[in-house]
C-alpha atoms as a PDB file:
ATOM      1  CA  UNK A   1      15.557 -41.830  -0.852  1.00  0.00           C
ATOM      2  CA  UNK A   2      13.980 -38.689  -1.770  1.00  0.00           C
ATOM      3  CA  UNK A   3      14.288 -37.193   1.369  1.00  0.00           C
ATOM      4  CA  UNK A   4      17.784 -38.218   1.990  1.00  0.00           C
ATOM      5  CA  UNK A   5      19.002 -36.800  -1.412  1.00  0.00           C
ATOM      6  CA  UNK A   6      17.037 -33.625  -0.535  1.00  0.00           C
ATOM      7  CA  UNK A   7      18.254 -33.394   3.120  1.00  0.00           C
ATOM      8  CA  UNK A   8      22.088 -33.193   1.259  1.00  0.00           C
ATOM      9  CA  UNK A   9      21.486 -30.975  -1.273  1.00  0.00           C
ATOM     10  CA  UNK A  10      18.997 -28.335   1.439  1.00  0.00           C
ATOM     11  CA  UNK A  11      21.958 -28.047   3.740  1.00  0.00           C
ATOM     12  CA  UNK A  12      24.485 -26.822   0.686  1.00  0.00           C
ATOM     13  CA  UNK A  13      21.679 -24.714  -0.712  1.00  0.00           C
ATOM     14  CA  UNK A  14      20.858 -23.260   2.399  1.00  0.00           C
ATOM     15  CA  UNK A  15      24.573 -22.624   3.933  1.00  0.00           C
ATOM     16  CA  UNK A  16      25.309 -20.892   0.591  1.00  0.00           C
ATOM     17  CA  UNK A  17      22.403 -18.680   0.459  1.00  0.00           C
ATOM     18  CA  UNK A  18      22.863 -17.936   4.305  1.00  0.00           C
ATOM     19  CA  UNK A  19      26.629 -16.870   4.218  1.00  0.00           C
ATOM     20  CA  UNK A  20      27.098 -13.545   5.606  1.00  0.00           C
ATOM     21  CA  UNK A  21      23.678 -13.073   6.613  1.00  0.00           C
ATOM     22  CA  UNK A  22      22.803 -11.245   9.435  1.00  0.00           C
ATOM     23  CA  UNK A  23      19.459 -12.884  10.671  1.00  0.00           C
ATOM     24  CA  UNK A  24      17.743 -15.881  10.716  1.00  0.00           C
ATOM     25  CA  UNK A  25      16.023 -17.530   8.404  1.00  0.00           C
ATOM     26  CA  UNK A  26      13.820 -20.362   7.655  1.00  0.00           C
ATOM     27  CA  UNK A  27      14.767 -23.142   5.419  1.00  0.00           C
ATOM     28  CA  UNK A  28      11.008 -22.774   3.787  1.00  0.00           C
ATOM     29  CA  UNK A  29       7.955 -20.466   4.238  1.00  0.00           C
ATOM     30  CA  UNK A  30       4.687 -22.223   3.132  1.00  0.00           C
ATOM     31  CA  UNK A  31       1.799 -20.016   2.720  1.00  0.00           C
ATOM     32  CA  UNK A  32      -1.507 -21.613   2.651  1.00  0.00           C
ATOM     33  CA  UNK A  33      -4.300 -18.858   1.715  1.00  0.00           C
ATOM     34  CA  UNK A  34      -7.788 -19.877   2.662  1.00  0.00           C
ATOM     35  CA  UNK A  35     -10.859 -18.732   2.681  1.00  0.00           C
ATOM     36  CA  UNK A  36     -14.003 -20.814   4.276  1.00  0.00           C
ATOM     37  CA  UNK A  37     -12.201 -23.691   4.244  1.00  0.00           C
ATOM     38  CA  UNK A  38     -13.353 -24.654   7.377  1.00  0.00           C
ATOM     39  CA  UNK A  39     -12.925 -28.310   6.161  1.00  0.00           C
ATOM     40  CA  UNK A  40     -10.119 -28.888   5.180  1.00  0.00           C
ATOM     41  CA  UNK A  41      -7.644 -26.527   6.546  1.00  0.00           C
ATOM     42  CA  UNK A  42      -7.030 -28.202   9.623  1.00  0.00           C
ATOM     43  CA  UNK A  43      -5.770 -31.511   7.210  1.00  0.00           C
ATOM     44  CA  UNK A  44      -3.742 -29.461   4.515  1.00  0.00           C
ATOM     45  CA  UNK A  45      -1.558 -27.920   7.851  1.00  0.00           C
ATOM     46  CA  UNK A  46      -1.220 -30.850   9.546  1.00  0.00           C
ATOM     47  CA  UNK A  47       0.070 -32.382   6.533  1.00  0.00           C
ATOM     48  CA  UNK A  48       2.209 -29.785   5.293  1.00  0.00           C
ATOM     49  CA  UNK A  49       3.456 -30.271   9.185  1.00  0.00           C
ATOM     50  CA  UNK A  50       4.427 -33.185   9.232  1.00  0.00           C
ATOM     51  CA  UNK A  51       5.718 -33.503   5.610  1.00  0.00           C
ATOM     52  CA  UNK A  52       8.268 -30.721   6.864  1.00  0.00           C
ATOM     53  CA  UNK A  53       9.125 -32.602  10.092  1.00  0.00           C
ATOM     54  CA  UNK A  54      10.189 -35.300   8.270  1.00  0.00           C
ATOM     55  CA  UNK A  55      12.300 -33.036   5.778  1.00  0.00           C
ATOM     56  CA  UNK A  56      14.452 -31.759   8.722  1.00  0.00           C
ATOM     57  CA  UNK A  57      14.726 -28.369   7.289  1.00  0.00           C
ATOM     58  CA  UNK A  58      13.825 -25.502   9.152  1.00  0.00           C
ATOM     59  CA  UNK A  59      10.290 -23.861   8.148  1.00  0.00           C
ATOM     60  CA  UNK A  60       7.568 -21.954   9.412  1.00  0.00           C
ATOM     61  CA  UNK A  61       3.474 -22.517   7.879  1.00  0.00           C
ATOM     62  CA  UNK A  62       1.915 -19.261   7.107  1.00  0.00           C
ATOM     63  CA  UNK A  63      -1.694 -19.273   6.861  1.00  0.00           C
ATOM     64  CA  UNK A  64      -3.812 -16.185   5.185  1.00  0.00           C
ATOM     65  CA  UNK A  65      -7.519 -16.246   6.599  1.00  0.00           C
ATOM     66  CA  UNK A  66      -9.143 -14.122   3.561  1.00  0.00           C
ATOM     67  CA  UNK A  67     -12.275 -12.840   5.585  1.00  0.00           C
ATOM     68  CA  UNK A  68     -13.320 -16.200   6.118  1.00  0.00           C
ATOM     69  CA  UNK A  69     -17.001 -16.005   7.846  1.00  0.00           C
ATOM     70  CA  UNK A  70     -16.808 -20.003   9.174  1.00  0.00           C
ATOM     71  CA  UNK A  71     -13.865 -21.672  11.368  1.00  0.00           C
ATOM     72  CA  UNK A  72     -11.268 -21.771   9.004  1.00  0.00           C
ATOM     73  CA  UNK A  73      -9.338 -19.098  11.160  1.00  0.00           C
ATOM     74  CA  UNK A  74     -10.006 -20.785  14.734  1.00  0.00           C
ATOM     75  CA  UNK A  75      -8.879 -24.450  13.357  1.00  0.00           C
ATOM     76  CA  UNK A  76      -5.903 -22.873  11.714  1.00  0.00           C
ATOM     77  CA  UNK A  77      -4.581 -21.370  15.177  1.00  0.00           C
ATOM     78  CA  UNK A  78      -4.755 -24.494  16.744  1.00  0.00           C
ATOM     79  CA  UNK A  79      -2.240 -25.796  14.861  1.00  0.00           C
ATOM     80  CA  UNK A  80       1.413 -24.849  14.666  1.00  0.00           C
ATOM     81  CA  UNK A  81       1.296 -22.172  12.408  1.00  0.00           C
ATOM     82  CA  UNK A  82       1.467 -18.190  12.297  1.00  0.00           C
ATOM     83  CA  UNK A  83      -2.133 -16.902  11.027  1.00  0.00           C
ATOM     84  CA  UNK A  84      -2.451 -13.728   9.635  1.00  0.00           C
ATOM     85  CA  UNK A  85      -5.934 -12.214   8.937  1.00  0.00           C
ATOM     86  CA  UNK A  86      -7.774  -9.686   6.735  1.00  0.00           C
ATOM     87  CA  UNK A  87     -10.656  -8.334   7.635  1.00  0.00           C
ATOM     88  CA  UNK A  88     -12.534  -9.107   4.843  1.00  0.00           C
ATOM     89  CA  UNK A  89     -12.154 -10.879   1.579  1.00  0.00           C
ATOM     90  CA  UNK A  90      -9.306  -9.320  -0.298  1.00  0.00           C
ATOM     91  CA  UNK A  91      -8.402 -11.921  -2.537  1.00  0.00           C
ATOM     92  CA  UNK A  92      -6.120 -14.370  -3.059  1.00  0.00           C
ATOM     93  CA  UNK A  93      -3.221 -12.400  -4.781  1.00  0.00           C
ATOM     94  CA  UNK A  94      -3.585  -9.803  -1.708  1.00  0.00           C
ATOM     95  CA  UNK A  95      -3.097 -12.470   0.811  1.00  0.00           C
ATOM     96  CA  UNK A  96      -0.470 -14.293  -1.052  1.00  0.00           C
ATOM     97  CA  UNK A  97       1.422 -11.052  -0.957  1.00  0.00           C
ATOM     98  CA  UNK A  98       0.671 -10.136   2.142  1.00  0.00           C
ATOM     99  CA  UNK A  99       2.505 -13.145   3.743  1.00  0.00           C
ATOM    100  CA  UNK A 100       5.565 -12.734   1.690  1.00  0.00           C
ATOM    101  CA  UNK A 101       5.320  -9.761   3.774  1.00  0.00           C
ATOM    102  CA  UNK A 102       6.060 -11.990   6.755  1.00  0.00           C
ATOM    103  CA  UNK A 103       7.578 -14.883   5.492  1.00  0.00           C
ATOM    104  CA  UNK A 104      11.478 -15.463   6.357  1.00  0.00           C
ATOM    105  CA  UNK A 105      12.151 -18.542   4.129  1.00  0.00           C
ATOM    106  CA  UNK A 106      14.955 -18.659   1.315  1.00  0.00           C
ATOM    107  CA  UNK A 107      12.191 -21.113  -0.544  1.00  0.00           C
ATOM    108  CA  UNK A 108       8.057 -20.022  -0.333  1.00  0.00           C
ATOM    109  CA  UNK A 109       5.855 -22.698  -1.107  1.00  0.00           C
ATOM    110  CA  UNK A 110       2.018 -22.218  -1.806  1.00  0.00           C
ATOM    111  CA  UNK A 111      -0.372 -24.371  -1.569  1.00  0.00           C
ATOM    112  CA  UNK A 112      -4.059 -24.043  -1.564  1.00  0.00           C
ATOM    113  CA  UNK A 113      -6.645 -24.769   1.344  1.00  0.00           C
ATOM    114  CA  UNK A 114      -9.223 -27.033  -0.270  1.00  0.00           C
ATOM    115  CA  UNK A 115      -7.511 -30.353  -0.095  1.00  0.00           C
ATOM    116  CA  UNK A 116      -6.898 -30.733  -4.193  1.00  0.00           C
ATOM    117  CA  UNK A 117      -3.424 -31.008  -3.202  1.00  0.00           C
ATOM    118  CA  UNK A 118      -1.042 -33.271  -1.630  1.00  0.00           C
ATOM    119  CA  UNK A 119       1.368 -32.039   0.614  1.00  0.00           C
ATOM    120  CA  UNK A 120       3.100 -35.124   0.357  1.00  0.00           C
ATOM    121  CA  UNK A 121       4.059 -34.096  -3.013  1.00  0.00           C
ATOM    122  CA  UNK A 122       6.326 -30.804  -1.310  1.00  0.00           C
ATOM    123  CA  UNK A 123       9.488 -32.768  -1.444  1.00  0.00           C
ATOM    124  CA  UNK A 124       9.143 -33.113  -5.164  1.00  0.00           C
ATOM    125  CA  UNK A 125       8.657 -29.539  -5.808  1.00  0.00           C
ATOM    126  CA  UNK A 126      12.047 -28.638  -3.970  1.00  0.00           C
ATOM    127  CA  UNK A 127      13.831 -31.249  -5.282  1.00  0.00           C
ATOM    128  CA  UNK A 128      13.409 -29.617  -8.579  1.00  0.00           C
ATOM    129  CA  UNK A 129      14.293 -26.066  -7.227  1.00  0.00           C
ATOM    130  CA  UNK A 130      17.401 -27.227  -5.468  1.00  0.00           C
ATOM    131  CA  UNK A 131      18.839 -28.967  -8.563  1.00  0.00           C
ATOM    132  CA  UNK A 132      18.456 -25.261 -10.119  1.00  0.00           C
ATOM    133  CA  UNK A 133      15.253 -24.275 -11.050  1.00  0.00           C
ATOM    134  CA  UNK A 134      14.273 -20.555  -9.755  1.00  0.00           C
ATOM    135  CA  UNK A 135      10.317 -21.491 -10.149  1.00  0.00           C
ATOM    136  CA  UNK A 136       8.796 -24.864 -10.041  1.00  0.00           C
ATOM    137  CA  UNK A 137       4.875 -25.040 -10.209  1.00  0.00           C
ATOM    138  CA  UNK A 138       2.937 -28.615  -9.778  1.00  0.00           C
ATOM    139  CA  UNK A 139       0.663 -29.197 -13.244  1.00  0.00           C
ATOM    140  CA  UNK A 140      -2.227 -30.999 -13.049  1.00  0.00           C
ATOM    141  CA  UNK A 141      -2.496 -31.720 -16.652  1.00  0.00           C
ATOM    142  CA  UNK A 142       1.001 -33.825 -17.021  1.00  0.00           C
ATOM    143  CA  UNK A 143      -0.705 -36.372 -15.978  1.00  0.00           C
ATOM    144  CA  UNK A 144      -4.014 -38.848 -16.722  1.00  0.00           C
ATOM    145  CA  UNK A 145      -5.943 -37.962 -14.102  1.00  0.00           C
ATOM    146  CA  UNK A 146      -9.448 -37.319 -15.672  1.00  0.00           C
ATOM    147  CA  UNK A 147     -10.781 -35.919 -12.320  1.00  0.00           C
ATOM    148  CA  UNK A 148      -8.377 -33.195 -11.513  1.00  0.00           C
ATOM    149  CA  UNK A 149     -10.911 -30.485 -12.620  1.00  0.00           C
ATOM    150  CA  UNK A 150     -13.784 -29.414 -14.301  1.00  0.00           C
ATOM    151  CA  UNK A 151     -14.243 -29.857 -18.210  1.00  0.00           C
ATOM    152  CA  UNK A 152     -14.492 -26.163 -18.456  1.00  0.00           C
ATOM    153  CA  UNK A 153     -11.770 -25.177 -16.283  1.00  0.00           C
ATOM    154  CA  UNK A 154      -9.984 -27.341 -18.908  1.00  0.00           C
ATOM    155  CA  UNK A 155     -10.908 -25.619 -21.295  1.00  0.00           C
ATOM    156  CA  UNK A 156     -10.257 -21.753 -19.500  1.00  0.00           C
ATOM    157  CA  UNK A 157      -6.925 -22.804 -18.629  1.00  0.00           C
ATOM    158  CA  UNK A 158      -6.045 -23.937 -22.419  1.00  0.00           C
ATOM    159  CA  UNK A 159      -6.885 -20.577 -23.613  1.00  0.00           C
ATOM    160  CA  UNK A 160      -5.221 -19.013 -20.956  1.00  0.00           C
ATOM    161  CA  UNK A 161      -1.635 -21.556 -21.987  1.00  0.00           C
ATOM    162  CA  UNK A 162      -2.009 -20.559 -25.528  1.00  0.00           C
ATOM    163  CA  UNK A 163      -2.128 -16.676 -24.701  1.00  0.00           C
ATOM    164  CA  UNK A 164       1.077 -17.199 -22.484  1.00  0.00           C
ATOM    165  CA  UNK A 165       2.903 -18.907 -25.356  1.00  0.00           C
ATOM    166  CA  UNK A 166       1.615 -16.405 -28.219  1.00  0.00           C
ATOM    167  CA  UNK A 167       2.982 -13.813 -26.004  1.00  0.00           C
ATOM    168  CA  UNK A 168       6.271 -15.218 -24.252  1.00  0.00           C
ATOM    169  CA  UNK A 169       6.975 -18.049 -26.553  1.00  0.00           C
ATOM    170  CA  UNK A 170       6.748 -20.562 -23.488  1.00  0.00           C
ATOM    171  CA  UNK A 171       4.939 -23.350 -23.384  1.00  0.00           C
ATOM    172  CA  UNK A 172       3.418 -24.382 -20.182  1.00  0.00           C
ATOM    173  CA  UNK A 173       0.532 -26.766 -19.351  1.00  0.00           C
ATOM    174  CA  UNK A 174      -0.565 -25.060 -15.791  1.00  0.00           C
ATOM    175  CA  UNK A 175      -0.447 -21.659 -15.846  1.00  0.00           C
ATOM    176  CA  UNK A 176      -3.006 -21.396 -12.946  1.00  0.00           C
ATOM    177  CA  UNK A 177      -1.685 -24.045 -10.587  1.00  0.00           C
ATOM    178  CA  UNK A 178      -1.809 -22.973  -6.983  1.00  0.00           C
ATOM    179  CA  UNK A 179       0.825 -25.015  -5.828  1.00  0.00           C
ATOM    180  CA  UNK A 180       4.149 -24.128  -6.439  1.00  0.00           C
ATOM    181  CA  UNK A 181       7.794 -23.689  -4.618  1.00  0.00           C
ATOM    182  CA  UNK A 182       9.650 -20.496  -5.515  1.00  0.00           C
ATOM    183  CA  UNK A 183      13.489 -18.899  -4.688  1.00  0.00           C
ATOM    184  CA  UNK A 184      12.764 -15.996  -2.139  1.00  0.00           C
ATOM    185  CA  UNK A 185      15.186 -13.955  -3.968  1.00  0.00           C
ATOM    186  CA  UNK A 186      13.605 -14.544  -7.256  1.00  0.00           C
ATOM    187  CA  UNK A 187       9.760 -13.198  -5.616  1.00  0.00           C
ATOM    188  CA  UNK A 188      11.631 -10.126  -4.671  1.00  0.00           C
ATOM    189  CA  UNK A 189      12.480  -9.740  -8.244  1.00  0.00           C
ATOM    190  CA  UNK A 190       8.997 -10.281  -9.757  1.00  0.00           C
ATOM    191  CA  UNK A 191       7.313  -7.146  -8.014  1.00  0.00           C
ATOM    192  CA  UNK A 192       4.014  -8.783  -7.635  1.00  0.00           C
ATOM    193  CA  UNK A 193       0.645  -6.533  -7.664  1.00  0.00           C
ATOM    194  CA  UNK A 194      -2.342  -9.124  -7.775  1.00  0.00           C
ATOM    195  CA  UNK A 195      -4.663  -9.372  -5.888  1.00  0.00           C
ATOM    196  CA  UNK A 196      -7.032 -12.215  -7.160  1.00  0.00           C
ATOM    197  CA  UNK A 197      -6.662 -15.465  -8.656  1.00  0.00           C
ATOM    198  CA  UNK A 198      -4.271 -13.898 -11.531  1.00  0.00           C
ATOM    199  CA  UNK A 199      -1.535 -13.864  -9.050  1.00  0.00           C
ATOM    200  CA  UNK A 200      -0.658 -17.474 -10.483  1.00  0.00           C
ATOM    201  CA  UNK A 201      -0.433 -15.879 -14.235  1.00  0.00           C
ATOM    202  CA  UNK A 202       1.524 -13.036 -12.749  1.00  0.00           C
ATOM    203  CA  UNK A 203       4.008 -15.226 -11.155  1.00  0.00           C
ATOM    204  CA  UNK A 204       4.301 -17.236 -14.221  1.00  0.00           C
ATOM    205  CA  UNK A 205       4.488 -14.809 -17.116  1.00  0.00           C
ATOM    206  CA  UNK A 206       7.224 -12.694 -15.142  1.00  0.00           C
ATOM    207  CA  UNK A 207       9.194 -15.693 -14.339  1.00  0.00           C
ATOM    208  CA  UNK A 208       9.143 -16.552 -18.041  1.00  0.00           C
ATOM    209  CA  UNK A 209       9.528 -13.103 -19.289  1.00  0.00           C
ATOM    210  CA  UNK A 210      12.157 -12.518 -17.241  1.00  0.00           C
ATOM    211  CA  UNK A 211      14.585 -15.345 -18.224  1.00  0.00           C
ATOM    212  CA  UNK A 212      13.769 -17.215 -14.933  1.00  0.00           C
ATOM    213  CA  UNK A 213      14.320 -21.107 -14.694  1.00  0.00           C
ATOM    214  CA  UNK A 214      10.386 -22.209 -15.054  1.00  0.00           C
ATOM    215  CA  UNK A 215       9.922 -26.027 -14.517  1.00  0.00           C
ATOM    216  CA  UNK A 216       6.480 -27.937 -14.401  1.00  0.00           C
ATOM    217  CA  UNK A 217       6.030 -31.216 -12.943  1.00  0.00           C
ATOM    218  CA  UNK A 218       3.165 -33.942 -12.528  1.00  0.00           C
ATOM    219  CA  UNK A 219       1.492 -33.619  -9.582  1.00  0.00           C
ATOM    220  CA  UNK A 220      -2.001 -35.345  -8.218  1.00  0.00           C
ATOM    221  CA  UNK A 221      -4.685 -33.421  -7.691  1.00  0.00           C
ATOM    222  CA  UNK A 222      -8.469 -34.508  -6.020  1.00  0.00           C
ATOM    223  CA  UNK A 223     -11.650 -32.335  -7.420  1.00  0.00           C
ATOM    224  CA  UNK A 224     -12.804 -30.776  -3.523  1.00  0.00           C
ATOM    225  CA  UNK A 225     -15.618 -32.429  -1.835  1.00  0.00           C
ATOM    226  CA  UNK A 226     -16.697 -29.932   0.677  1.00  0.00           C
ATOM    227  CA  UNK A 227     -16.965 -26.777  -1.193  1.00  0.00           C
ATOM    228  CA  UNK A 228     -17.243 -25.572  -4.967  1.00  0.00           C
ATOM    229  CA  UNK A 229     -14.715 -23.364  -6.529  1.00  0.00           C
ATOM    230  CA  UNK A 230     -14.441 -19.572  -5.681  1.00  0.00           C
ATOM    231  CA  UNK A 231     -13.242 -19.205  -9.390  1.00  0.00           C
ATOM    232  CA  UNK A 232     -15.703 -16.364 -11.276  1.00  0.00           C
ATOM    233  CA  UNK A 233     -14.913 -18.420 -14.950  1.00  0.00           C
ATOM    234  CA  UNK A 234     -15.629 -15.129 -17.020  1.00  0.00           C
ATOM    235  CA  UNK A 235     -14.568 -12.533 -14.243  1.00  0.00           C
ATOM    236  CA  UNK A 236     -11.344 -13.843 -13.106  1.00  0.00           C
ATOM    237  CA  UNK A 237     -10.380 -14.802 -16.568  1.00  0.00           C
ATOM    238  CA  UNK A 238     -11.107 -11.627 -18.003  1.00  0.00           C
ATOM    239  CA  UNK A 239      -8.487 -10.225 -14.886  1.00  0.00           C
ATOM    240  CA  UNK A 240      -6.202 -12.783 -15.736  1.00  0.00           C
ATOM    241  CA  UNK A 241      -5.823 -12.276 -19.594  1.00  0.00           C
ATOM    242  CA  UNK A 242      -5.208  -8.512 -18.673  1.00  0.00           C
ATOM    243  CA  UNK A 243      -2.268  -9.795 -16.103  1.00  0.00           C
ATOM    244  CA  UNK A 244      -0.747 -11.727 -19.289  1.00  0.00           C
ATOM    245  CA  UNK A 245      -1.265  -8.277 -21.290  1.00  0.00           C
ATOM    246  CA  UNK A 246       0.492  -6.362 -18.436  1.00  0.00           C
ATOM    247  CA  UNK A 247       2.796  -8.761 -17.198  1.00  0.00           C
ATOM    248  CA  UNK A 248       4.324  -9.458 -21.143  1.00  0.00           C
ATOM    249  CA  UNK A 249       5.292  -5.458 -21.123  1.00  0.00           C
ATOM    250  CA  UNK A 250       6.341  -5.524 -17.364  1.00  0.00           C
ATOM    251  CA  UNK A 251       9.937  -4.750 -16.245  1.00  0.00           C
ATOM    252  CA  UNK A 252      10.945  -6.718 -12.364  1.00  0.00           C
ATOM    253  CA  UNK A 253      12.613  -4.287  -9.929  1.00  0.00           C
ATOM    254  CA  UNK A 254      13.742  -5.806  -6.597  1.00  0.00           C
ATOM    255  CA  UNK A 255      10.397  -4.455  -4.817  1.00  0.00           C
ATOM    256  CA  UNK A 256       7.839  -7.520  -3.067  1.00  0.00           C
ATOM    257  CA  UNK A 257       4.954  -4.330  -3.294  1.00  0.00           C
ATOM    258  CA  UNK A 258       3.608  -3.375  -0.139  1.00  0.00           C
ATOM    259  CA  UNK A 259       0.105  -4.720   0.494  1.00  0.00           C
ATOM    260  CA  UNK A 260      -1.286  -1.412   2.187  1.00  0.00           C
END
């Protein structure tokens, strides 16, 4: 059911936003940043794959190798995807921006390379954003999963809500989430500049500040079993309450900031 109902609404959505356009676009860019993910990469693509397949909508998989020093790069070109490389670690801001750079869709999905989440769980996020949502991010804390991350990280990511509401007003229960489907034309509006983890705050505080239509919505999420997080708790938080700081006072301009 879910599929049919989104397979309608896509193909209203997607002849509006494509009348009187010149070139071609894809239905959906998803961008998948990784970085020594050698395990899992290969499964979140395929997934994401065949999840789209079965959506019938046009789409392209954009993959970000960070400076990855395993196989996460070679696995990733062996499936149908464009890969785009730095040559080091830049960060996962930087690479997120650098594939909007290359992206074509009218709707970017991100999703992140460890296996925590489902790609099976895609069609829900776009559901949301064609009923009229401009930003819709998955929240692992609508839920009673127990697992989906670290008592601390719980604890980091409440602090980090509560700043976003003392300074926007907004309540939100994910404001880090990786996984999240976004209106092209609303990225072009946010003028994104991170380059680390903050990117998610970024994204989120602008879309709120900005009088964007912000949605959260249950999604599952597995702890990863091959790798621990790349998260530096006091480091990237530090980054990230300064993103909330600058972000609050931030005006958009219609700029997706060149990566260099």
């Amino acid at each position: 059911m879910v599929y049919k109902y989104l397979n309608s609404t896509a193909s209203v959505y997607f002849s509006r936003e494509r009348r009187g356009s010149e070139t071609q676009r894809s239905a959906v860019s998803v961008i998948i940043p990784a970085y020594n993910e050698e395990k899992t990469i290969g499964n979140i693509i395929a997934g994401a794959i065949s999840i789209m397949d079965a959506l019938l909508l046009p789409y392209e998989i954009i993959v970000i190798n960070d400076g990855s020093t395993d196989h996460t790069g070679l696995i990733a070109s062996k499936h149908k995807a464009t890969v785009l490389s730095n040559e080091k670690n830049r960060g996962k801001g930087y690479s997120i921006r650098k594939a909007l750079q290359h992206a074509r869709g009218d709707i970017v999905v991100t999703i992140d390379s460890d296996g925590e989440h489902n790609p099976k769980e895609i069609p829900g996020l776009l559901n949301s954003l064609l009923e009229g949502a401009d930003i819709v991010t998955g929240s692992r804390f609508m839920t009673n999963n127990t697992r989906a991350t670290t008592k601390l990280n719980k604890v980091g990511n409440f602090i980090l809500n509560t700043a976003i509401f003392i300074l926007t007003g907004k309540a939100v229960t994910d404001s880090q989430t990786g996984f999240r489907a976004i209106k092209r034309n609303v990225l072009e509006e946010l003028n994104l500049e991170s380059n680390g983890y903050e990117i998610e705050t970024e994204i989120t505080v602008k879309g709120l500040r900005n009088g964007f239509f912000f949605k959260e919505q249950p999604i599952t999420c597995e702890r990863r079993v091959y790798s621990i997080s790349k998260l530096q708790l006091v480091k990237d938080s530090t980054r990230i309450l300064k993103t909330i700081l600058k972000a609050r006072l931030a005006k958009i301009s219609y700029n997706l900031d060149s990566t260099g």
